[in-house]
Structure formats: C-alpha cells, structure tokens
PDB file of N, CA and C in Angstrom:
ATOM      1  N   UNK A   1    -125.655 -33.506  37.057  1.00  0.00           N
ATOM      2  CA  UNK A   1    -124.213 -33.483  36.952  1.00  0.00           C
ATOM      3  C   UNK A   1    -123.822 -32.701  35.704  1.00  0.00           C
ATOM      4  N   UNK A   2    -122.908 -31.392  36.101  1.00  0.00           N
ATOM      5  CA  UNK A   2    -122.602 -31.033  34.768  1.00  0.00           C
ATOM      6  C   UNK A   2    -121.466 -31.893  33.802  1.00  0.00           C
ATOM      7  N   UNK A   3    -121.349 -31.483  32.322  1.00  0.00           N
ATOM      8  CA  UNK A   3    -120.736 -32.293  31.597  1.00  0.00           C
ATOM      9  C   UNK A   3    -119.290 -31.541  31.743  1.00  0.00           C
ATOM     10  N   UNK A   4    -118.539 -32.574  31.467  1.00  0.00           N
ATOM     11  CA  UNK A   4    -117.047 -32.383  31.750  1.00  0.00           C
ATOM     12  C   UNK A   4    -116.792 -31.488  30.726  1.00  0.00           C
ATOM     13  N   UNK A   5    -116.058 -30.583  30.572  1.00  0.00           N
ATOM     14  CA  UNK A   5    -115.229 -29.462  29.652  1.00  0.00           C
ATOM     15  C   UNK A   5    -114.093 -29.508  29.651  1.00  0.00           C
ATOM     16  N   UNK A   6    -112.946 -29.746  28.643  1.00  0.00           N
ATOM     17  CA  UNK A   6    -111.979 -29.686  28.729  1.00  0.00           C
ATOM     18  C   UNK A   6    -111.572 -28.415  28.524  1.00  0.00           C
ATOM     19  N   UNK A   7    -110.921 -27.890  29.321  1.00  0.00           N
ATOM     20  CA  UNK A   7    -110.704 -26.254  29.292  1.00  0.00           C
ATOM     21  C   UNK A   7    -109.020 -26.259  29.424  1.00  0.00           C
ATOM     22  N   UNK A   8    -108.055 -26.136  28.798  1.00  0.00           N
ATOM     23  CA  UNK A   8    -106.958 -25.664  28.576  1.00  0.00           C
ATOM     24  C   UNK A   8    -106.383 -24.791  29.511  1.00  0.00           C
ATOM     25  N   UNK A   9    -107.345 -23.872  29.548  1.00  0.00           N
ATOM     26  CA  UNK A   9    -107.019 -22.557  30.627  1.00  0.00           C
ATOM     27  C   UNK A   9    -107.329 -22.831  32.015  1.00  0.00           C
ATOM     28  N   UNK A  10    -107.558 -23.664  32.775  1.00  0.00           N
ATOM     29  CA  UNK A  10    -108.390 -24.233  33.778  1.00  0.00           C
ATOM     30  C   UNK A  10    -107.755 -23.932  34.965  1.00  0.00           C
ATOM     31  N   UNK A  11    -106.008 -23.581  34.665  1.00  0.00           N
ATOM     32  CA  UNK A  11    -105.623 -23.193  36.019  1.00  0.00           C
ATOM     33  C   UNK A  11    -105.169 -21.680  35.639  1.00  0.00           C
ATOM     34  N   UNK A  12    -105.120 -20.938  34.724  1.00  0.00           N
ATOM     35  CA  UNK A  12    -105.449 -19.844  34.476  1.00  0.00           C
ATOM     36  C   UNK A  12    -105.767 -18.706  36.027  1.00  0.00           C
ATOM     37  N   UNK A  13    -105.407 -17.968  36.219  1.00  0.00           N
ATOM     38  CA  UNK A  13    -105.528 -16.913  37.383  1.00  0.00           C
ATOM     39  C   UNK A  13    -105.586 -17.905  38.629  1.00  0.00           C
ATOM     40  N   UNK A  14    -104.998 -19.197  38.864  1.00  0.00           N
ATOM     41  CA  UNK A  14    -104.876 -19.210  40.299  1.00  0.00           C
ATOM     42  C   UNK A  14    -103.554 -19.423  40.659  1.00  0.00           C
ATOM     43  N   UNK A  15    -103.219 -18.799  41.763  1.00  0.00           N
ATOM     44  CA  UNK A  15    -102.249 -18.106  42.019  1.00  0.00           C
ATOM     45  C   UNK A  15    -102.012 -18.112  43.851  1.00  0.00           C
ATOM     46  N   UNK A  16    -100.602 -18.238  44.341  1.00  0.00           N
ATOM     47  CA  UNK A  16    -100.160 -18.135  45.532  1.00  0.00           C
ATOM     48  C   UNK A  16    -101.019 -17.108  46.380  1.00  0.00           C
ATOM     49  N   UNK A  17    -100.900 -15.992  45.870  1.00  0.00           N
ATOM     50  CA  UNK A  17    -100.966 -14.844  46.292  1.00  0.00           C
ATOM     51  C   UNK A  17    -102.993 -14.810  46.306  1.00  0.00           C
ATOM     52  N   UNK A  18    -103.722 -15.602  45.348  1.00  0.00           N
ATOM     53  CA  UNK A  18    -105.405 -15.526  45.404  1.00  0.00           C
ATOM     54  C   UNK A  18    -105.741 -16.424  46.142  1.00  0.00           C
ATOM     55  N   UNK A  19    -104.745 -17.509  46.691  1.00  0.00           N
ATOM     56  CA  UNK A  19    -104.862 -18.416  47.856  1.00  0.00           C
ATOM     57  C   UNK A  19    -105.857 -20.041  46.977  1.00  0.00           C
ATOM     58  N   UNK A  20    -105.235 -20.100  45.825  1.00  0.00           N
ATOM     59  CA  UNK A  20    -105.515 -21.217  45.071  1.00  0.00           C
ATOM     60  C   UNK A  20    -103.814 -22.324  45.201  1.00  0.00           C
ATOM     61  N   UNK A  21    -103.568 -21.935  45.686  1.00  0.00           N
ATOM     62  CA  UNK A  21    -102.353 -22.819  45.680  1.00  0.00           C
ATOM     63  C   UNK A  21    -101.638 -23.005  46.902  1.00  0.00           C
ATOM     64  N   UNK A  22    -100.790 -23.443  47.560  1.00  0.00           N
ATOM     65  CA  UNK A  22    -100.193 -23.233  48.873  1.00  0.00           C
ATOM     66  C   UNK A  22     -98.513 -22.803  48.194  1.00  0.00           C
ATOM     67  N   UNK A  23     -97.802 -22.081  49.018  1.00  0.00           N
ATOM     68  CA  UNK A  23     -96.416 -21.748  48.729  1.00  0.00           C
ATOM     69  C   UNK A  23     -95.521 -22.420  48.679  1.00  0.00           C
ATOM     70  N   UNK A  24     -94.373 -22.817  48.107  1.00  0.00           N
ATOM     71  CA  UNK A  24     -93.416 -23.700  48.602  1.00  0.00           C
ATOM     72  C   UNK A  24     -93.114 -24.107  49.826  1.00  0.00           C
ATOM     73  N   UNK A  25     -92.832 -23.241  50.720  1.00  0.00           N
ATOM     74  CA  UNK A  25     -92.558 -23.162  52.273  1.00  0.00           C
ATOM     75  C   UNK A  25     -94.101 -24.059  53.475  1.00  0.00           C
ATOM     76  N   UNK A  26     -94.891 -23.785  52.285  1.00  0.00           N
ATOM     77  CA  UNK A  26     -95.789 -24.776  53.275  1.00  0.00           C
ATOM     78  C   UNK A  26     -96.229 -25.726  52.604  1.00  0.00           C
ATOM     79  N   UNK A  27     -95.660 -26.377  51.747  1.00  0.00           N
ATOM     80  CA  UNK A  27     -95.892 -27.559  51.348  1.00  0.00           C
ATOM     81  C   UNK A  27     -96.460 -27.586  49.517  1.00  0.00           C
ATOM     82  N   UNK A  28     -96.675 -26.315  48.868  1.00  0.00           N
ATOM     83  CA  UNK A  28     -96.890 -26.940  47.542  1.00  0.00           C
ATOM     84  C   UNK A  28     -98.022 -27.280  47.586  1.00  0.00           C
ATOM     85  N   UNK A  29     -98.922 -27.324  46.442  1.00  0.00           N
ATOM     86  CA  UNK A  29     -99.911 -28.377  46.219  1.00  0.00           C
ATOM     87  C   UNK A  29    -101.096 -26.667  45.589  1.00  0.00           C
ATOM     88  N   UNK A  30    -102.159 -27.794  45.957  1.00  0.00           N
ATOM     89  CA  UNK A  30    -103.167 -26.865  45.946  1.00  0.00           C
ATOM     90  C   UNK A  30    -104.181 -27.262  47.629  1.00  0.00           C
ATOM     91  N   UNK A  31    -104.669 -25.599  47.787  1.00  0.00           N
ATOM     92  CA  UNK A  31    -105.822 -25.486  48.776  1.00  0.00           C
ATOM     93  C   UNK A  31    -106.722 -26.133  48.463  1.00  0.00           C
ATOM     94  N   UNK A  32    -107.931 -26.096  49.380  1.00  0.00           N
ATOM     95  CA  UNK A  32    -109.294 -26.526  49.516  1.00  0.00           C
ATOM     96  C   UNK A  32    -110.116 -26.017  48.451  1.00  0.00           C
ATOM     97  N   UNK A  33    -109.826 -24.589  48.786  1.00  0.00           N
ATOM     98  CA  UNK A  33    -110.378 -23.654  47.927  1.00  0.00           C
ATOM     99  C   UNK A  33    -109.828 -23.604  46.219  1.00  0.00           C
ATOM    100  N   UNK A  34    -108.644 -23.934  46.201  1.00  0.00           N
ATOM    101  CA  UNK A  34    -108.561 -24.205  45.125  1.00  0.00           C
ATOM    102  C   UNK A  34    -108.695 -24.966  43.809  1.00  0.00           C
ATOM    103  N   UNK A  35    -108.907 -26.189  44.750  1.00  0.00           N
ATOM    104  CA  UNK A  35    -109.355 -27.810  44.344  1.00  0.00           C
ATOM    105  C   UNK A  35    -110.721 -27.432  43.988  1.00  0.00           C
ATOM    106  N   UNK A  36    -111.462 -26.470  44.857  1.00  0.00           N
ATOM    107  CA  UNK A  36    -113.507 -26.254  44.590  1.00  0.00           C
ATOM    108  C   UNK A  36    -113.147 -25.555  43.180  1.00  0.00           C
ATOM    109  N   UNK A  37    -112.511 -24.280  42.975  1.00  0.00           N
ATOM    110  CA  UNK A  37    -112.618 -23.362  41.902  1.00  0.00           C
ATOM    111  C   UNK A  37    -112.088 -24.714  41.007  1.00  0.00           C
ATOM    112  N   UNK A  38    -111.293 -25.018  40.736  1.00  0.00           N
ATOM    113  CA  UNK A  38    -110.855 -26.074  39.445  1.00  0.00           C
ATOM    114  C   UNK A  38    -112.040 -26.893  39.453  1.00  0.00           C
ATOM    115  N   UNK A  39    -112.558 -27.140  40.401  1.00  0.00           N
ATOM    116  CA  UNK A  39    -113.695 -28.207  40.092  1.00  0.00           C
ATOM    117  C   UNK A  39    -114.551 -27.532  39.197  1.00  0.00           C
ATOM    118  N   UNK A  40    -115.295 -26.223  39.704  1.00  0.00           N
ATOM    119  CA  UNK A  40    -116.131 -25.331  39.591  1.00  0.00           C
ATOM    120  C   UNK A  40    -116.067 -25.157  37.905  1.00  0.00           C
ATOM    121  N   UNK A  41    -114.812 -24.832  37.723  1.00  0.00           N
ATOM    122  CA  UNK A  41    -114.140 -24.644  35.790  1.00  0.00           C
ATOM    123  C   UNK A  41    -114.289 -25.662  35.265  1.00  0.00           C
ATOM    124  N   UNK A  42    -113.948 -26.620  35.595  1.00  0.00           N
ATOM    125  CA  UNK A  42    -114.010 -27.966  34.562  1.00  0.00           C
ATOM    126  C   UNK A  42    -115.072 -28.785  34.609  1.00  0.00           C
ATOM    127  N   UNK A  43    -116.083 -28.510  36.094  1.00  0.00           N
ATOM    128  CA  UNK A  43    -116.980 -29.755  36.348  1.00  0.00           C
ATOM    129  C   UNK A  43    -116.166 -31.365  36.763  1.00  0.00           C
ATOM    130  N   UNK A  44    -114.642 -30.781  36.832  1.00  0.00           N
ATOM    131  CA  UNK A  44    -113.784 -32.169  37.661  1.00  0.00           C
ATOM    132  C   UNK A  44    -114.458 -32.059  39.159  1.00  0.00           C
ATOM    133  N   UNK A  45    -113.400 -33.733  39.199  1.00  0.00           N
ATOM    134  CA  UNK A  45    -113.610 -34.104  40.731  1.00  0.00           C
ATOM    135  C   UNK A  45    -112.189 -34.446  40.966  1.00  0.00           C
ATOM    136  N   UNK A  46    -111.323 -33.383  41.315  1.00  0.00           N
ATOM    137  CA  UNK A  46    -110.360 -33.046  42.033  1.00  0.00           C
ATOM    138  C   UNK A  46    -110.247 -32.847  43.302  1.00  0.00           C
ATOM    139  N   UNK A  47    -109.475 -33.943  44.412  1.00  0.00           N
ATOM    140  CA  UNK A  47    -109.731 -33.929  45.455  1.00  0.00           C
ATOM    141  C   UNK A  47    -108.224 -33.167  46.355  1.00  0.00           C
ATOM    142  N   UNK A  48    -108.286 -32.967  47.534  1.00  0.00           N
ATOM    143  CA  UNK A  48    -107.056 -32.389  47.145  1.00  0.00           C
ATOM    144  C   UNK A  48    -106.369 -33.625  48.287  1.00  0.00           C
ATOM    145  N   UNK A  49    -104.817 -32.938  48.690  1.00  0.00           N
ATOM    146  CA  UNK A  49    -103.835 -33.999  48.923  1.00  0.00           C
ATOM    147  C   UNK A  49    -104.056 -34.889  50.102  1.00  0.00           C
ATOM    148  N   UNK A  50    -103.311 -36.204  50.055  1.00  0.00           N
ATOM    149  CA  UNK A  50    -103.633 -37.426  51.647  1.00  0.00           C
ATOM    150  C   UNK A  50    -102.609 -36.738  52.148  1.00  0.00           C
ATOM    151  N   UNK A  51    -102.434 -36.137  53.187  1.00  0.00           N
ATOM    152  CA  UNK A  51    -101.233 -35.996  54.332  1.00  0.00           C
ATOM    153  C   UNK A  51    -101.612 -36.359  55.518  1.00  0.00           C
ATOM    154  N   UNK A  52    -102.674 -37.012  55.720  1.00  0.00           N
ATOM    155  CA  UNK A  52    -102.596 -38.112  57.171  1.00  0.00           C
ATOM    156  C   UNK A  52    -101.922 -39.124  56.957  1.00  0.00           C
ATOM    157  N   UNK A  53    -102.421 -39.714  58.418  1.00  0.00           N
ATOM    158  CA  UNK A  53    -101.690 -41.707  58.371  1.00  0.00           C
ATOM    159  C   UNK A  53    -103.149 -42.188  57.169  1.00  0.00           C
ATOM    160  N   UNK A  54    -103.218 -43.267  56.877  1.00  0.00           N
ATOM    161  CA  UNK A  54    -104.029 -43.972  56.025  1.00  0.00           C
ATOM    162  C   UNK A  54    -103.754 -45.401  56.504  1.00  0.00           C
ATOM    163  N   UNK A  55    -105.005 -46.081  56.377  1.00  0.00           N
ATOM    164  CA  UNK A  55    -104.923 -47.638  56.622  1.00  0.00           C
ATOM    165  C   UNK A  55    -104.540 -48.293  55.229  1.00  0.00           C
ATOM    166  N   UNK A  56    -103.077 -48.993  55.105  1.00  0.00           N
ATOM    167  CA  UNK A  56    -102.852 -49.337  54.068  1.00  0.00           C
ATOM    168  C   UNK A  56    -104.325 -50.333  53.120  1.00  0.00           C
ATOM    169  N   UNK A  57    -103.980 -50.421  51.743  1.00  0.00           N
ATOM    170  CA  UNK A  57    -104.711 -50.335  50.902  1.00  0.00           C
ATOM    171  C   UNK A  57    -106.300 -49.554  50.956  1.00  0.00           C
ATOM    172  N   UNK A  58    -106.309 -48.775  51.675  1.00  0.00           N
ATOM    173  CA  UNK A  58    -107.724 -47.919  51.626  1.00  0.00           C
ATOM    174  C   UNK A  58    -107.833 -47.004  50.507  1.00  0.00           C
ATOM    175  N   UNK A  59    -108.823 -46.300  50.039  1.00  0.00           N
ATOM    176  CA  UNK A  59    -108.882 -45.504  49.126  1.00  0.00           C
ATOM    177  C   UNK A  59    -107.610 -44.339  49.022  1.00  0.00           C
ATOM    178  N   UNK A  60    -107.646 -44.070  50.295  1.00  0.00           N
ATOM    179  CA  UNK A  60    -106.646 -42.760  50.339  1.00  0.00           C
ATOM    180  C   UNK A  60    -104.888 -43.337  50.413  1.00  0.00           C
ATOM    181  N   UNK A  61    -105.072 -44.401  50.311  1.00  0.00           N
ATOM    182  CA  UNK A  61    -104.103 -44.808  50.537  1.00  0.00           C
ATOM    183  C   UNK A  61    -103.182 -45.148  49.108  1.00  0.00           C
ATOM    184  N   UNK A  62    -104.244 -45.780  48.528  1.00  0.00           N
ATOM    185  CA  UNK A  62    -104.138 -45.782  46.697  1.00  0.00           C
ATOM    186  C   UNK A  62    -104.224 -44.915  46.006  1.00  0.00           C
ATOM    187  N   UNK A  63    -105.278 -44.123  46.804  1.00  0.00           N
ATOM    188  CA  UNK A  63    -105.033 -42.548  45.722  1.00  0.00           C
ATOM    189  C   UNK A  63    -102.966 -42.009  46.182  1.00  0.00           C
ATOM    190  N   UNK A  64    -102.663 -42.221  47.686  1.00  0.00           N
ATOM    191  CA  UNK A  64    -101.281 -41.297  47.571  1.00  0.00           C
ATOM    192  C   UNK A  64    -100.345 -42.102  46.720  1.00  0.00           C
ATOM    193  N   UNK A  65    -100.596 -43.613  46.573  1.00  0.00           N
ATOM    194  CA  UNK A  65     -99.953 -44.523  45.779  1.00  0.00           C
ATOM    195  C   UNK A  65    -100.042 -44.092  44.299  1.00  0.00           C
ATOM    196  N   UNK A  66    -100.649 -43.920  43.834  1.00  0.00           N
ATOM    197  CA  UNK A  66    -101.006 -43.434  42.548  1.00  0.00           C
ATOM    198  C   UNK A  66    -100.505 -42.227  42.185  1.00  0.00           C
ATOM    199  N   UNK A  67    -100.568 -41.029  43.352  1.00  0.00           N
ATOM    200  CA  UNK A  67     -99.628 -39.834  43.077  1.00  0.00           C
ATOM    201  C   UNK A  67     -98.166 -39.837  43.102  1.00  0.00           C
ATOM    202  N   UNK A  68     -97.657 -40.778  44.120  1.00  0.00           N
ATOM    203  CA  UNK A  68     -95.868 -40.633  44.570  1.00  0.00           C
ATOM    204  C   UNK A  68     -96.171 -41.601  43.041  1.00  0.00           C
ATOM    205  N   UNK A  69     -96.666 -42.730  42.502  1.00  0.00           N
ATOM    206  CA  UNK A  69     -96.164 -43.416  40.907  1.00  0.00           C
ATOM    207  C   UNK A  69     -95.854 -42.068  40.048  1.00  0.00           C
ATOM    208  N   UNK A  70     -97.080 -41.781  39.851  1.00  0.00           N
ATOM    209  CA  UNK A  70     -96.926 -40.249  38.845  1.00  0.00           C
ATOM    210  C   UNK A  70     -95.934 -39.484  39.190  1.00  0.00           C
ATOM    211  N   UNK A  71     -95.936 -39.070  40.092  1.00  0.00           N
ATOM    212  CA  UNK A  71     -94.798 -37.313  40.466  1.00  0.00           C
ATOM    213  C   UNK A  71     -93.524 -37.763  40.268  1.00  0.00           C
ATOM    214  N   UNK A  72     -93.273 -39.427  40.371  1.00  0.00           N
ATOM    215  CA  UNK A  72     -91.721 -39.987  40.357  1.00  0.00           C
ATOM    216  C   UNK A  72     -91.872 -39.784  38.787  1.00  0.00           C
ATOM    217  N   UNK A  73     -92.506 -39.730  37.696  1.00  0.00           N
ATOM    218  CA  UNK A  73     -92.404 -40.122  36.546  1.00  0.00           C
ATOM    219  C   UNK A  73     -91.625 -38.394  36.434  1.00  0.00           C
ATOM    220  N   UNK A  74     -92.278 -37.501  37.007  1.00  0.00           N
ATOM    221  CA  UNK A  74     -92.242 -36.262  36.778  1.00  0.00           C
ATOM    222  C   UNK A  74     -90.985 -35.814  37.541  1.00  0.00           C
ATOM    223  N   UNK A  75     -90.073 -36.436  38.171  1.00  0.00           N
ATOM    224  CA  UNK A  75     -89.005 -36.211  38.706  1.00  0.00           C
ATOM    225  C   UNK A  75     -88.125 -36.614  37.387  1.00  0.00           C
ATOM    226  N   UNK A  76     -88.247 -37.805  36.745  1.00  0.00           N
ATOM    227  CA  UNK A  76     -87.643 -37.737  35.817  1.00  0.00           C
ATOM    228  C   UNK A  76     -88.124 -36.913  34.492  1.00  0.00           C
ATOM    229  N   UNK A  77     -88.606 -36.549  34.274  1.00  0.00           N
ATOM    230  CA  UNK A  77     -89.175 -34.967  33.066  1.00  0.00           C
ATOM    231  C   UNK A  77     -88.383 -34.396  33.361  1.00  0.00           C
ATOM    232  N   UNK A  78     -88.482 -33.699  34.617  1.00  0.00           N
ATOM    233  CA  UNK A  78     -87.658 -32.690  34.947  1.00  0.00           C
ATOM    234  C   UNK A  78     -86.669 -32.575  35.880  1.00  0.00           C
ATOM    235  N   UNK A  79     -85.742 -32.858  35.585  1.00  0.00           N
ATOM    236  CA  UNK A  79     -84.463 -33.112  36.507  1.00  0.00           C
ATOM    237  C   UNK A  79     -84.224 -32.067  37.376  1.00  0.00           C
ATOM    238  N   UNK A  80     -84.164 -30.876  36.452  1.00  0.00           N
ATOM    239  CA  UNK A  80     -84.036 -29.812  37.535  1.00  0.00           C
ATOM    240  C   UNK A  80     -84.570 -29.323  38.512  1.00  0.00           C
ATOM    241  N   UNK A  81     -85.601 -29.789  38.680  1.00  0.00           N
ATOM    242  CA  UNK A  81     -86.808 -29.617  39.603  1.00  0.00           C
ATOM    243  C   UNK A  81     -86.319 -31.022  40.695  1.00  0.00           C
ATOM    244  N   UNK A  82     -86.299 -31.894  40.123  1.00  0.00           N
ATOM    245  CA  UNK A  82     -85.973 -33.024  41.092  1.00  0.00           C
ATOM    246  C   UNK A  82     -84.764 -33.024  42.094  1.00  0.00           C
ATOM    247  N   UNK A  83     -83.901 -31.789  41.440  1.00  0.00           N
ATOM    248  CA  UNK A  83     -82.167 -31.160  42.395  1.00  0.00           C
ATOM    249  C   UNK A  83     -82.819 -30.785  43.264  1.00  0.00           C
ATOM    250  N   UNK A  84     -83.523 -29.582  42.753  1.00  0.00           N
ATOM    251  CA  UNK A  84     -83.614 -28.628  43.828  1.00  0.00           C
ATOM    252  C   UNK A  84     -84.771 -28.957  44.871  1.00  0.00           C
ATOM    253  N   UNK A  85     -84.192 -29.001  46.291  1.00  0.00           N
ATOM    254  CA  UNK A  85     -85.274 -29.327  47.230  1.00  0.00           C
ATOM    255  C   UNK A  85     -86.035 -28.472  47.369  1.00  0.00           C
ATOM    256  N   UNK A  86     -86.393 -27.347  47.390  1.00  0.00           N
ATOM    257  CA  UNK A  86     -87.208 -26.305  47.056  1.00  0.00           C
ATOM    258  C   UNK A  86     -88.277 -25.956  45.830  1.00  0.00           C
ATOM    259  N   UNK A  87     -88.358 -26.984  44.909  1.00  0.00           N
ATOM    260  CA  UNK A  87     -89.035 -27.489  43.779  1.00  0.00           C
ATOM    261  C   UNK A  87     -90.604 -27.379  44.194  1.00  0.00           C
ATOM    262  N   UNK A  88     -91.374 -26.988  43.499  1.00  0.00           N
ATOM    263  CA  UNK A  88     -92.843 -27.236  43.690  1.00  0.00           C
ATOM    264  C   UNK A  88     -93.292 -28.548  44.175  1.00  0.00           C
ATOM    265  N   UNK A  89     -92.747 -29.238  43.081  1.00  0.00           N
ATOM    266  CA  UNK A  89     -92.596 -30.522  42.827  1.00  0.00           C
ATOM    267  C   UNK A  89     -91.909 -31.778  43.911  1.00  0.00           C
ATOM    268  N   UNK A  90     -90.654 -31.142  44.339  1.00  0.00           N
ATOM    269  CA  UNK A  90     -90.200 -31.974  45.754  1.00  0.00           C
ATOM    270  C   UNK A  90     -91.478 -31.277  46.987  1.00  0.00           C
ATOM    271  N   UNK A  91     -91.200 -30.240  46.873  1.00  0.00           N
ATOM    272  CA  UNK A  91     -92.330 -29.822  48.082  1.00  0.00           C
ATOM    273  C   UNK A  91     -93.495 -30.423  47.869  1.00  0.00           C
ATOM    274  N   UNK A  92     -94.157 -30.804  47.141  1.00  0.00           N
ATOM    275  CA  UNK A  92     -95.380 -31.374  46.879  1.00  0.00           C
ATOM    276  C   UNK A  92     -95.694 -32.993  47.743  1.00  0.00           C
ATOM    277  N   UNK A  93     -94.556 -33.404  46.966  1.00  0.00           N
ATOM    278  CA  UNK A  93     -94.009 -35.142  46.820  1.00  0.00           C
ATOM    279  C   UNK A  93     -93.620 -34.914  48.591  1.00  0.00           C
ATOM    280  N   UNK A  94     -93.196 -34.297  48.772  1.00  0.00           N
ATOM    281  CA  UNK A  94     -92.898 -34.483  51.111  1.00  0.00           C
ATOM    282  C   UNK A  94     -94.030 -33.947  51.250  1.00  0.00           C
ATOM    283  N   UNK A  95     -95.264 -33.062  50.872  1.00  0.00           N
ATOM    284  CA  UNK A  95     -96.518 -33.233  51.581  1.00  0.00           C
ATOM    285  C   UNK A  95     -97.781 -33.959  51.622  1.00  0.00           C
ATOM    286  N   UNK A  96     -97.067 -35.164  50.260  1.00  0.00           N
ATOM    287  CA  UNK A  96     -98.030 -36.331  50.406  1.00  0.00           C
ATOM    288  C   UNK A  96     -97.452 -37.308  50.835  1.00  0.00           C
ATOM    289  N   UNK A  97     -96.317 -37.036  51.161  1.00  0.00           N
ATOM    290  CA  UNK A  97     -95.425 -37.984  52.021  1.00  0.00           C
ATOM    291  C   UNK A  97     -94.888 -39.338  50.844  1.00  0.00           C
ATOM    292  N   UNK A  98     -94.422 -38.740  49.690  1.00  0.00           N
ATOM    293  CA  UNK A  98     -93.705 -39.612  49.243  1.00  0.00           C
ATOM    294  C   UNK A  98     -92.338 -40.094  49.363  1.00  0.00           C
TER     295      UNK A  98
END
C-alpha cells in the first residue's frame, strides 16, 4: 500500500474537457476515470458517486448520507452557488440524489 501524500495540487489539470470531471448538464461530480487519477496522485481511496436505489442503512447508503450532511454545509459557504440551479454544487447534490 502506498503512503498517503498530501498533495495540494491533486486536482490540478483535471478538467471537463480531459474527461476527469462530468459537466454541469450531466450531473457534476467526478468520472470513473477521474476518481482512479486522484487516487493514482494521492494514493486516496476516493470512490466515486451513489446514484442508484440503496438498501437503507447499507454502506452506500451512509456514504450518500454523509455527502448530502457535507454538501448542505457547503450550500451554506456559498450561497451563491446554492441560488443558482446550475451550480456545480446543486448539480452534484441532484446526482446523488440529495
């Protein structure tokens, strides 16, 4: 197992357009592929988003619980992001189905 690195720069060159991220219009977030390269940089275990059904309290079910807690914290950070439905951030939060 490699050792964890905290790298600052870690999302550094990924980008819509290198197919590390998904676009607003389809939901925000990050790809498959993008979740491997961040892994790849940091030696994380970044999984990427629940957008199925889930059997309540299952793993995946607590992990989307754990994200809609967080991203609501981050609706309030940033308000302006939280207006606009077109937000990374709202788009994100409707493709994990918060």
């Amino acid at each position: 197992m490699k050792p964890k690195i905290k790298n600052t720069n870690s999302m550094r060159g990924m980008s819509v357009s290198s197919g590390d991220k998904r676009s607003t219009k389809s939901g925000a977030g990050m790809t498959a592929a993008g979740v491997a390269k961040y892994n790849r940089r940091t030696g994380g275990n970044l999984k990427t988003a629940v957008t199925g059904k889930v059997k309540p309290g299952s793993k995946a079910a607590n992990r989307r619980k754990s994200y809609c807690a967080r991203s609501a914290g981050q609706m309030k950070q940033f308000p302006k992001a939280a207006k606009n439905p077109n937000s990374r951030l709202r788009q994100a939060r409707r493709r994990w189905k918060c």
